[in-house]
Protein backbone atom coordinates (compact mmCIF):
# COMPACT_ATOMS: atom_id res chain seq x y z
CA UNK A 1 23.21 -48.25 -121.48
CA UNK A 2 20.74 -46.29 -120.06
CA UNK A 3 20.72 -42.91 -122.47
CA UNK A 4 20.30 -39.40 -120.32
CA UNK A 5 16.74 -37.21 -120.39
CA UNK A 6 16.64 -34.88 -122.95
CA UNK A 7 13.06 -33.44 -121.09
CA UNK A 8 13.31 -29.91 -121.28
CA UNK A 9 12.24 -27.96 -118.08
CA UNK A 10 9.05 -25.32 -118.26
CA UNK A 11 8.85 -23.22 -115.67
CA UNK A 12 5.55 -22.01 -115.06
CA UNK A 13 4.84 -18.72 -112.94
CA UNK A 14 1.84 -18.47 -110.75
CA UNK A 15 0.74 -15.08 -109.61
CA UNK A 16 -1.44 -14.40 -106.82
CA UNK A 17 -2.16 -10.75 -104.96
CA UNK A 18 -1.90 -7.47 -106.60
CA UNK A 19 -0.23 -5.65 -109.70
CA UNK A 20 2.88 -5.16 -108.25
CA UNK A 21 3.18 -8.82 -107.72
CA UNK A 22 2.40 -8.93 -111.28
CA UNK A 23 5.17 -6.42 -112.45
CA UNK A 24 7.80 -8.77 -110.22
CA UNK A 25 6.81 -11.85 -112.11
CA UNK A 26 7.06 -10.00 -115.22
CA UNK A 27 10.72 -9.06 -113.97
CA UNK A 28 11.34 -12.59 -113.23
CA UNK A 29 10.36 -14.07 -116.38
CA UNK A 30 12.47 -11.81 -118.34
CA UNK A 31 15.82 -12.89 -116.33
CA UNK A 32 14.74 -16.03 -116.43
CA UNK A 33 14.07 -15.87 -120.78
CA UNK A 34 17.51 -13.87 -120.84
CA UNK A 35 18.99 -17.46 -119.22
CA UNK A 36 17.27 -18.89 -122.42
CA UNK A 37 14.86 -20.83 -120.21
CA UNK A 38 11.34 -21.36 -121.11
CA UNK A 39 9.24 -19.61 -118.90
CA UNK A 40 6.02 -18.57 -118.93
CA UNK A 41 3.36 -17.28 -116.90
CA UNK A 42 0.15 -18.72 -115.74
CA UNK A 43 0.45 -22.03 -117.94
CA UNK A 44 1.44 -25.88 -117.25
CA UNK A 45 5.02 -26.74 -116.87
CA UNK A 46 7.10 -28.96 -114.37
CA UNK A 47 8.79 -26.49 -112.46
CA UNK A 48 6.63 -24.27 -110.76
CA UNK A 49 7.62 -20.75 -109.10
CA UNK A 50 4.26 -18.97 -107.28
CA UNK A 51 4.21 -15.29 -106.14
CA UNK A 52 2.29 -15.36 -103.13
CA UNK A 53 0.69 -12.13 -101.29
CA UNK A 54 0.25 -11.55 -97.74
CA UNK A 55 -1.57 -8.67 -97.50
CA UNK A 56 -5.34 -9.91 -95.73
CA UNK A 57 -6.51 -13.22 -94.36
CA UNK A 58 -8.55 -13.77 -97.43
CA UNK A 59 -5.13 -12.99 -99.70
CA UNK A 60 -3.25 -15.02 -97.34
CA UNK A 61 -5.25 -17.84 -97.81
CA UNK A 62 -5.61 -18.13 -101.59
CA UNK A 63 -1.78 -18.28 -101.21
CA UNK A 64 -1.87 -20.95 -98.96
CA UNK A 65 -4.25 -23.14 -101.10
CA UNK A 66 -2.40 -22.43 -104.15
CA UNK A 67 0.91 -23.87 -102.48
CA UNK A 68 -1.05 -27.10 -101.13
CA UNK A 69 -2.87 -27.52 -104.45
CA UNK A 70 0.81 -27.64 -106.42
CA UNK A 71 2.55 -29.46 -103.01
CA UNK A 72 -0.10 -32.44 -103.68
CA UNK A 73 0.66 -32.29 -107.61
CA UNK A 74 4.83 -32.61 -106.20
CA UNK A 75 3.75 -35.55 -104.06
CA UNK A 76 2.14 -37.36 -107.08
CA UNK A 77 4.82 -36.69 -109.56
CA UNK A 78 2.85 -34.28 -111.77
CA UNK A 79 5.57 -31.22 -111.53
CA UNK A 80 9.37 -31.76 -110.34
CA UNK A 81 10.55 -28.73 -108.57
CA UNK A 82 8.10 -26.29 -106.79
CA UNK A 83 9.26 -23.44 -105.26
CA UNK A 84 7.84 -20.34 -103.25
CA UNK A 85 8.50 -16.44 -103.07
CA UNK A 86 6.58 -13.18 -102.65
CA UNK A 87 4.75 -11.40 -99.84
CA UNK A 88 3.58 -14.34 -97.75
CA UNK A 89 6.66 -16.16 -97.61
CA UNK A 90 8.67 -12.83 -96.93
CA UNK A 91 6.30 -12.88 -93.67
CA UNK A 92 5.83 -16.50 -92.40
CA UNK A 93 8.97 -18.19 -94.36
CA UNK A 94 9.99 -19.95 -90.70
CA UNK A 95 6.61 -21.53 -90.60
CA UNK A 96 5.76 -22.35 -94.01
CA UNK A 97 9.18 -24.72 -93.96
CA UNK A 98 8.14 -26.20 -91.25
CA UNK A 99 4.22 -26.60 -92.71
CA UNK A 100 5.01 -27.58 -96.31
CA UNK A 101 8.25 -29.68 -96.52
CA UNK A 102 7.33 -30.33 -100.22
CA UNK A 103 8.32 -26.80 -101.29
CA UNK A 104 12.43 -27.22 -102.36
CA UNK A 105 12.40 -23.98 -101.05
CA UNK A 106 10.99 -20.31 -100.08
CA UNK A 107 12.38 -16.81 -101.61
CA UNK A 108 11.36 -13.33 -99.89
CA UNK A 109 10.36 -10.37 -101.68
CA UNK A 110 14.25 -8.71 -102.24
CA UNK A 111 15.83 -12.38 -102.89
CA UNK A 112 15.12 -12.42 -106.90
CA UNK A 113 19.00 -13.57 -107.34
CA UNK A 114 18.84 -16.21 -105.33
CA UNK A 115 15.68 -17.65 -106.56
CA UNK A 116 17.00 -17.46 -109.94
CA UNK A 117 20.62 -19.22 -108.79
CA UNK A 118 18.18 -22.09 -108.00
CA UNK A 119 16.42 -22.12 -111.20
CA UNK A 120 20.07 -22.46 -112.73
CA UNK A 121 20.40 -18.69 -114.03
CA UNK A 122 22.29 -15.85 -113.44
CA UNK A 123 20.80 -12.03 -112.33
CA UNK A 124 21.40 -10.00 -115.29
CA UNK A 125 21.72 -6.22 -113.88
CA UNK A 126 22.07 -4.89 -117.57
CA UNK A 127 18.31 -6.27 -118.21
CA UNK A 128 17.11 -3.37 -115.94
CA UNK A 129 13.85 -1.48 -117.76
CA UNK A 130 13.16 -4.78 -119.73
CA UNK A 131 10.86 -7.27 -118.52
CA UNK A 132 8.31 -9.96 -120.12
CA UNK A 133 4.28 -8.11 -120.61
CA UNK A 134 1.73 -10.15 -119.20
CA UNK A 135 -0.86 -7.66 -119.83
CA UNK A 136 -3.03 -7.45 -122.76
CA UNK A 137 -0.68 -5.55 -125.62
CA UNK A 138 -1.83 -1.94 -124.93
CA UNK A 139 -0.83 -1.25 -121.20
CA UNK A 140 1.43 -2.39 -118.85
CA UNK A 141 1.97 -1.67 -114.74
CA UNK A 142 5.15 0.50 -113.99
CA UNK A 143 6.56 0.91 -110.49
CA UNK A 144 8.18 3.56 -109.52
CA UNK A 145 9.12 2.99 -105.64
CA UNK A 146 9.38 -0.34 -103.30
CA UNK A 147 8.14 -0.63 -100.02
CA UNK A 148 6.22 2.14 -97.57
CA UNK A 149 7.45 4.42 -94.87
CA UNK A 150 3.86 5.07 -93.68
CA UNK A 151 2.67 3.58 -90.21
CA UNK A 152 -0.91 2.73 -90.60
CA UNK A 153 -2.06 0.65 -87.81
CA UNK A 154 -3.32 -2.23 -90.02
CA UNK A 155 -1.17 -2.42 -92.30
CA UNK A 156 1.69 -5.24 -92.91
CA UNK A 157 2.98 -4.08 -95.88
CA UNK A 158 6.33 -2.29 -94.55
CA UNK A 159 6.78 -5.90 -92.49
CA UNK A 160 7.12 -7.70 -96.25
CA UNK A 161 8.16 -4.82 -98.35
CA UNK A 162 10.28 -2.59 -96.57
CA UNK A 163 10.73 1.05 -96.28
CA UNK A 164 9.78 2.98 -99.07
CA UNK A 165 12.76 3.08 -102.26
CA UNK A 166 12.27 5.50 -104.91
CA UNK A 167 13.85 4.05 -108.13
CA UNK A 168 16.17 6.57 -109.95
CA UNK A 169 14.23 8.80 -112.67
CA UNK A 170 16.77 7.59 -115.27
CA UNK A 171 15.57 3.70 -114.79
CA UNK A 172 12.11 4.53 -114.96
CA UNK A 173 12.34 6.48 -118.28
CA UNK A 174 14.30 4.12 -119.48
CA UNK A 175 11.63 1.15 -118.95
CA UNK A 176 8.99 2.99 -120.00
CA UNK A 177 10.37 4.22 -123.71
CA UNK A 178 11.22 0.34 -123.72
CA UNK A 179 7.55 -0.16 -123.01
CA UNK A 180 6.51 1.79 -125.52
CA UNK A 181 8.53 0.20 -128.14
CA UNK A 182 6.74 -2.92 -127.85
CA UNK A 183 3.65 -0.90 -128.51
CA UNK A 184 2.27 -0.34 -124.60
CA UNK A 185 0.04 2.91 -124.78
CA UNK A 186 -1.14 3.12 -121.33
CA UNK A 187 1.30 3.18 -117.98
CA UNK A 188 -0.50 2.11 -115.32
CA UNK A 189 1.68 4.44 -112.51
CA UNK A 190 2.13 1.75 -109.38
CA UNK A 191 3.67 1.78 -105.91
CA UNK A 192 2.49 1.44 -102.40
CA UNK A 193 2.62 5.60 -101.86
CA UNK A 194 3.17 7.37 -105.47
CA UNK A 195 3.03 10.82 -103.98
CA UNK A 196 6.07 10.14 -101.76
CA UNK A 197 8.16 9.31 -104.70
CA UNK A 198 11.83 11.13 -105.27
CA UNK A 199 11.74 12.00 -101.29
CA UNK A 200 14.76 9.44 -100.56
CA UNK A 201 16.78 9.92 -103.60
CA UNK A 202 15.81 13.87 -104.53
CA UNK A 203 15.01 14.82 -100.97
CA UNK A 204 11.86 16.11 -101.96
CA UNK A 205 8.50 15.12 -103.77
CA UNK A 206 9.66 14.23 -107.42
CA UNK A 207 6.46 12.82 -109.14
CA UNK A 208 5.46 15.96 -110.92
CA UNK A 209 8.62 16.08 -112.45
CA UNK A 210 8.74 12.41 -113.51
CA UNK A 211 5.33 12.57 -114.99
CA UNK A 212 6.35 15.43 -117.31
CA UNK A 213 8.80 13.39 -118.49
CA UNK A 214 7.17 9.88 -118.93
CA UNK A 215 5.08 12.51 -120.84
CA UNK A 216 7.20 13.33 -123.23
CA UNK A 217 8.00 9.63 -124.52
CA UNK A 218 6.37 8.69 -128.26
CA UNK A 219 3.83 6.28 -128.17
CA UNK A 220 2.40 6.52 -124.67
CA UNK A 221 -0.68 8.18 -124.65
CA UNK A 222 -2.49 7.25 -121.03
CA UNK A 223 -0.54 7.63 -117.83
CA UNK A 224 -2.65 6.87 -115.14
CA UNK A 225 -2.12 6.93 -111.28
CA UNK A 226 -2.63 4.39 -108.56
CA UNK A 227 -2.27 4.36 -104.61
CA UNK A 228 -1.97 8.40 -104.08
CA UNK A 229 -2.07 8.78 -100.17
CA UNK A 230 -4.35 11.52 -99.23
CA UNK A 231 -1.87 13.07 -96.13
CA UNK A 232 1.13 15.22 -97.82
CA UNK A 233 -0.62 15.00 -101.03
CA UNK A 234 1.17 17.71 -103.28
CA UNK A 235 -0.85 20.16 -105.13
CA UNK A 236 1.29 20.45 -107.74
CA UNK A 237 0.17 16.79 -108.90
CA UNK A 238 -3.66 17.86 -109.65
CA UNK A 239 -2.27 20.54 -111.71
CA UNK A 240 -0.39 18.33 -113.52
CA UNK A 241 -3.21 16.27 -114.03
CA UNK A 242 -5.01 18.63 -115.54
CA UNK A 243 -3.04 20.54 -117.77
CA UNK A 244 -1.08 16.95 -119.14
CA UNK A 245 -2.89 15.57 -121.77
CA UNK A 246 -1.69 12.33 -121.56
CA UNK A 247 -2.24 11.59 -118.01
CA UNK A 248 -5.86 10.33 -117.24
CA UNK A 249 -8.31 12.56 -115.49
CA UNK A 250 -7.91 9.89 -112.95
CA UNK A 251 -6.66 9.60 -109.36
CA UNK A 252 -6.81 6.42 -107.03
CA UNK A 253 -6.56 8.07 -103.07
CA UNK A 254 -7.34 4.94 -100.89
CA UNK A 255 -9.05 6.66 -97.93
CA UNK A 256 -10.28 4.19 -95.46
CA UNK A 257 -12.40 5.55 -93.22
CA UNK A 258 -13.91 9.22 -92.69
CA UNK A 259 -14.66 8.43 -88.73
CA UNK A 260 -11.88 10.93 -87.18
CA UNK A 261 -11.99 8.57 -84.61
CA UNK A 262 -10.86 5.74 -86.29
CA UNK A 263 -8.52 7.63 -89.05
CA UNK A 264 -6.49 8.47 -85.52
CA UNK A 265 -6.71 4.95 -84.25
CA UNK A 266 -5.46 3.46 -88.18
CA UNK A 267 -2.84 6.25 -87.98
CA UNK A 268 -3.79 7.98 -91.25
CA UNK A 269 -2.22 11.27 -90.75
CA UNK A 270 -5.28 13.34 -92.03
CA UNK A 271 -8.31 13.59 -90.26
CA UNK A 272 -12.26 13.81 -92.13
CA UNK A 273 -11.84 18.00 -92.56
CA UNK A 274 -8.35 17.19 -94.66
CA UNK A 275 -9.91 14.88 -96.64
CA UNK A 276 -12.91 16.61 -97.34
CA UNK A 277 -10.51 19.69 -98.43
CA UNK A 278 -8.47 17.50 -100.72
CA UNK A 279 -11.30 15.99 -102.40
CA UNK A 280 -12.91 19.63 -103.11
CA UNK A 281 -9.49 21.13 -104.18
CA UNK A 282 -9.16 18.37 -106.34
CA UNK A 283 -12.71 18.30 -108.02
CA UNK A 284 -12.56 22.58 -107.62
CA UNK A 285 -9.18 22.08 -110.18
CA UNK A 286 -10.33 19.37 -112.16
CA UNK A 287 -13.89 19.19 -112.41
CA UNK A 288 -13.68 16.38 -115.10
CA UNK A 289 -11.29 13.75 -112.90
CA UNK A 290 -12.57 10.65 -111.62
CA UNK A 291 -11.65 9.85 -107.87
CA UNK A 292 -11.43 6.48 -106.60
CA UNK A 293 -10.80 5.14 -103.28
CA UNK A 294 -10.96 2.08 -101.02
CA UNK A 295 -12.62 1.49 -97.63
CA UNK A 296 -11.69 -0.39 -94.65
CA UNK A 297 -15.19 -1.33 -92.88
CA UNK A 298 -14.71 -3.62 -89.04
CA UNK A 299 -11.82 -2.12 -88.13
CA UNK A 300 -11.65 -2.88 -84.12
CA UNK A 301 -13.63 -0.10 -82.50
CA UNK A 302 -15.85 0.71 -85.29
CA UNK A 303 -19.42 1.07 -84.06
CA UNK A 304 -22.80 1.63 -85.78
CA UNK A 305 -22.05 5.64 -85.08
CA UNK A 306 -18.99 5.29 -87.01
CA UNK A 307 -20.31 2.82 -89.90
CA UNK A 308 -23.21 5.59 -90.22
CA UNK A 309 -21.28 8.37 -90.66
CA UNK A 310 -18.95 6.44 -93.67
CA UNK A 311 -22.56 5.26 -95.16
CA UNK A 312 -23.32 9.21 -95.15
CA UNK A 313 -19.95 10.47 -96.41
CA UNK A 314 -20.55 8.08 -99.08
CA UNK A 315 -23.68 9.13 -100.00
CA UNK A 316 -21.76 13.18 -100.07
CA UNK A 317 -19.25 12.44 -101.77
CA UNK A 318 -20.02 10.49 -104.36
CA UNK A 319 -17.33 9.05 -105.23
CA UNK A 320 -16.99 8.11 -109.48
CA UNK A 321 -15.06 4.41 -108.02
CA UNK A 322 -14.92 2.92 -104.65
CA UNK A 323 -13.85 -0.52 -103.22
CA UNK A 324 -14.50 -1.74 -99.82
CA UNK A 325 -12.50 -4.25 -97.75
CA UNK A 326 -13.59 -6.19 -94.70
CA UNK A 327 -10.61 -5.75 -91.72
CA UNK A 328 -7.97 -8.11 -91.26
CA UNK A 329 -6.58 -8.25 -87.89
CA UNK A 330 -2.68 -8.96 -88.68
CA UNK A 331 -0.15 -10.16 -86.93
CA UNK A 332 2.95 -7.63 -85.63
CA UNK A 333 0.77 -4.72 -86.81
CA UNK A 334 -0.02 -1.65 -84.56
CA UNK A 335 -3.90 -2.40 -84.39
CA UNK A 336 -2.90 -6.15 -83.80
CA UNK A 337 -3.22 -5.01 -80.13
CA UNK A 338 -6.87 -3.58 -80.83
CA UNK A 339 -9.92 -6.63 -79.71
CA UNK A 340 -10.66 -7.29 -83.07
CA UNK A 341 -14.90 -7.92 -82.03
CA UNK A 342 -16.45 -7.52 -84.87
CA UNK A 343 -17.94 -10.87 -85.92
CA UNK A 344 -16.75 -11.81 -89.80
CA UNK A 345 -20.75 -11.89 -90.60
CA UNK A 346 -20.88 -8.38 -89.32
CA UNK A 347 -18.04 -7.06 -91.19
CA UNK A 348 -19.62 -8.94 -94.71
CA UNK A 349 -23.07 -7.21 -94.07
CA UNK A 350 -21.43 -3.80 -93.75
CA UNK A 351 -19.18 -3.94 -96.74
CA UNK A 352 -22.22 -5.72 -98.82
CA UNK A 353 -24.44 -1.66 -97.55
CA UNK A 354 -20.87 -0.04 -98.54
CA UNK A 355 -21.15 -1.75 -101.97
CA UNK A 356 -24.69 -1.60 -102.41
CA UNK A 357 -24.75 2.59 -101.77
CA UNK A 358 -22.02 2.46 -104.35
CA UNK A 359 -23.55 0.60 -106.95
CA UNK A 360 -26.33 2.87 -106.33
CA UNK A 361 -24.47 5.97 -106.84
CA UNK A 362 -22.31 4.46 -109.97
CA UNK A 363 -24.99 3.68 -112.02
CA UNK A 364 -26.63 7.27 -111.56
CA UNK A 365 -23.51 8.43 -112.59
CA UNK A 366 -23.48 6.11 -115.84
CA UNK A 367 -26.77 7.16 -117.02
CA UNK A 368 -25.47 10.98 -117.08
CA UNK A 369 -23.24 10.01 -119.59
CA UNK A 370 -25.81 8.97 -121.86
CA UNK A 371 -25.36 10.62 -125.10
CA UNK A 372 -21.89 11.97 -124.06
CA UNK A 373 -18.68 11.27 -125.97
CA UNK A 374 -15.66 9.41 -124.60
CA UNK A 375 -12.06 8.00 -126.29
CA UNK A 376 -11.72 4.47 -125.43
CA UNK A 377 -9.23 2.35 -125.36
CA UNK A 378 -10.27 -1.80 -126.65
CA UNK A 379 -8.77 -4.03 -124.18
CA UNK A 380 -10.48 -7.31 -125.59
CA UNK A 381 -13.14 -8.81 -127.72
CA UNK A 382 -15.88 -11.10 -126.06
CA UNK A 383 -18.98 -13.00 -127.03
CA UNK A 384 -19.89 -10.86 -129.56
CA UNK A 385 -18.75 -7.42 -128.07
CA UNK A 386 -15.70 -5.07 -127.81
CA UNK A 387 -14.66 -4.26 -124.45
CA UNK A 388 -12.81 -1.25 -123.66
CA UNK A 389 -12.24 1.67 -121.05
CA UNK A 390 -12.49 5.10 -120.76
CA UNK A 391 -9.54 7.32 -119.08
CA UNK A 392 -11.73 7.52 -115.83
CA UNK A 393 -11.31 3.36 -115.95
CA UNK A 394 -8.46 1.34 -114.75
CA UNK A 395 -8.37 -2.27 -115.93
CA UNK A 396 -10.04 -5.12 -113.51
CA UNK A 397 -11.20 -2.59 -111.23
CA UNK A 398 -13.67 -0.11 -112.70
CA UNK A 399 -16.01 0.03 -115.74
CA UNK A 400 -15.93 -1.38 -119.00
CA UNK A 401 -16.97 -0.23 -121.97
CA UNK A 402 -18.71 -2.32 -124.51
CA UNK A 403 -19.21 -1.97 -128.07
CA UNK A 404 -21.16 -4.38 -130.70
CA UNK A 405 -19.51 -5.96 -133.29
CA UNK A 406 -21.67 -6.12 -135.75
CA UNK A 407 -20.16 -5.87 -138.67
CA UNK A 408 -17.02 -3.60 -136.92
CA UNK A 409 -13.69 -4.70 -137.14
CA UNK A 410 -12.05 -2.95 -134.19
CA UNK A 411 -8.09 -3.52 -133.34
CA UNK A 412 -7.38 -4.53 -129.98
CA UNK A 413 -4.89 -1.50 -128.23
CA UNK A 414 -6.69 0.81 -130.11
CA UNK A 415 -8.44 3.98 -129.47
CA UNK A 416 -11.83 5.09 -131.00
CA UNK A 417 -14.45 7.78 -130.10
CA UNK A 418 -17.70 6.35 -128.92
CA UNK A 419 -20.77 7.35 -127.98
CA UNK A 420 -22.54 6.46 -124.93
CA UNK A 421 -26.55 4.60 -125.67
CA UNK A 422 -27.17 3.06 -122.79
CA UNK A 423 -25.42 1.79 -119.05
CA UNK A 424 -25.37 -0.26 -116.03
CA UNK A 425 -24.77 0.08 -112.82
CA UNK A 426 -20.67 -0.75 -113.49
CA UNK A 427 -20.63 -0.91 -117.33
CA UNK A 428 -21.64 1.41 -120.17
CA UNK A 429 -22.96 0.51 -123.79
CA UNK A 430 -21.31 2.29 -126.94
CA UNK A 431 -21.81 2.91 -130.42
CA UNK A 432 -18.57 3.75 -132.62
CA UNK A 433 -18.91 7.72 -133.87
């Protein structure tokens, strides 16, 4: 008699995309640990569950090649069950089926219950605020809204995430004192718009109030803000800022462009004097915040007039972080029906002058902090050399921090006071005080 398998299934989450993907893996490897199946994230095991993102052609196809590369492992009997959810499949589930017949099967963004019902586990509502920490032990993403009701013209983000959902203040609390328990000290503040958070539950702009709560929770001691957009931006949120010590003197306002020509064509809502404003109100306030932002360069229409005058701003502005993106023309998107002209070569060459001006401008603004004191927080330990951040550094993005070991012992999660002997263009070098 032939005796049955006693193989235990692994399910092994891939994420691909950005940190709100991340924070819905997290949320589906808790359910799926709360089922008391072994899952974990980034690893080998037989069943295989990736998080794709649709966001640009570049994102689009990482997700595409990660799906082939486990499709052909299927095929060849390396993993059993493969399955796909997230962003891209949200968008283009109809033609992935028909594409990729080796997936078992493909889960939108909203349909976490039913991809779990295939993994053989139930959705646990009472698990709401808990979720499994991918991130190193010392911070941790927390969303506070789903979706976007903004219309930006090259955007496909409402298409896979919906309108904009403001999660009650309650939940959020909740999570984050959970968070803190397990020793997070840094909330990384996430969502596609955080200033329009509260306006569909609270009927107007809650995230001044929320922060002086997620304040008041032992243990956290960063808050730090992500994806602020610049039109409607409430005042009351740089005063906050300011006078919070816990929240970072740190604000991420993607921008774009500062053509007003093309701001009207991407349908930003605020044209190159509102910006301007809001960056001088902001820096007037707070003189000691760091302001980062992200740039759209190619966007259909964009001439060398227009590239110019962003290369300028730039060079004005100064801004402490900055990220630049080359345009994605996108399907079912307002600008979709712009002649996207701009050869891919061109587009490279002007993001590779938006970065170089940058790189420029961040490493004269790394050797004034020579000599200067900063609290860091140690994220990890590497050949030889502590790496941490400052509060005017998010993780993966911006600057790092690094300190000798010598003969230092440092605990990872912790903070120490530094001082600043030498820098980089994106890094700075630190001695312990």
């Amino acid at each position: 008699m032939r005796s049955r398998s006693t193989k235990q299934n692994k399910i092994n989450i891939v994420t691909l995309g950005c940190s709100k993907n991340l924070y819905d893996s997290e949320i589906l490897i808790s359910q799926l640990k709360a089922n008391n199946k072994n899952a974990v994230h980034e690893q080998d095991g037989n069943i295989i569950v990736i998080n794709t993102c649709g966001f640009i052609d570049n994102a689009k196809q990482e997700s595409i090649d990660t799906i082939l590369y486990y499709s052909e492992k299927k095929k060849n009997g390396e993993i059993d069950q493969l399955y796909v959810t997230g962003c891209l499949s949200e968008r283009y589930k109809d033609d992935l089926i028909k594409e990729i017949p080796d997936v078992d099967k493909f889960f939108g963004t909203t349909d976490l219950p039913q991809l779990l019902k295939h993994l053989r586990a139930d959705y646990k509502k009472e698990l709401i605020g808990e979720r499994f920490l991918s991130t190193p032990k010392n911070y941790a993403y927390l969303k506070i809204s789903e979706g976007c009701n903004r219309k930006c013209s090259f955007c496909a983000i409402p298409l896979m995430r919906g309108k904009h959902i403001s999660r009650p203040v309650n939940e959020i609390i909740d999570e984050a004192k959970q968070m803190a328990s397990q020793g997070i000290k840094e909330l990384i503040l996430i969502a596609q718009e955080l200033t329009y958070y509260g306006i569909d539950l609270y009927k107007e702009r809650t995230l001044a109030k929320l922060l002086k709560d997620l304040c008041k929770i032992d243990g956290i001691e960063w808050i730090r803000l992500h994806y602020a957009y610049p039109s409607g931006f409430p005042d009351e949120i740089i005063d906050v800022i300011k006078n919070e010590d816990k929240i970072c003197n740190y604000l991420d306002i993607p921008i774009q462009h500062i053509s007003d020509k093309i701001l009207k064509s991407m349908r930003r809502g605020a044209g190159k004097e509102k910006i301007n404003n809001l960056i001088k109100k902001i820096r007037v306030k707070n003189p000691n915040i760091a302001i980062r932002t992200t740039l759209i360069v190619g966007y259909p229409g964009e001439n060398k007039d227009d590239f110019n005058e962003l290369c300028s701003w730039i060079k004005e502005i100064k801004f402490d972080r900055l990220g630049c993106f080359t345009y994605s023309h996108e399907e079912n998107t307002h600008a979709y029906n712009l002649e996207d002209i701009i050869s891919e070569d061109e587009k490279k060459l002007r993001q590779k002058i938006v970065m170089q001006i940058q790189s420029e401008i961040s490493s004269q603004l790394n050797k004034e902090k020579l000599g200067k004191k900063l609290k860091c927080i140690i994220d990890r330990y590497h050949e030889g050399y502590y790496i941490g951040r400052s509060e005017y550094d998010s993780p993966d993005v911006d600057n790092n921090i690094l300190i000798k070991s010598n003969d230092n012992h440092l605990r990872i999660g912790d903070f120490y006071d530094v001082i600043i002997k030498d820098s980089s263009k994106y890094d700075l070098i630190a001695e312990l005080l």
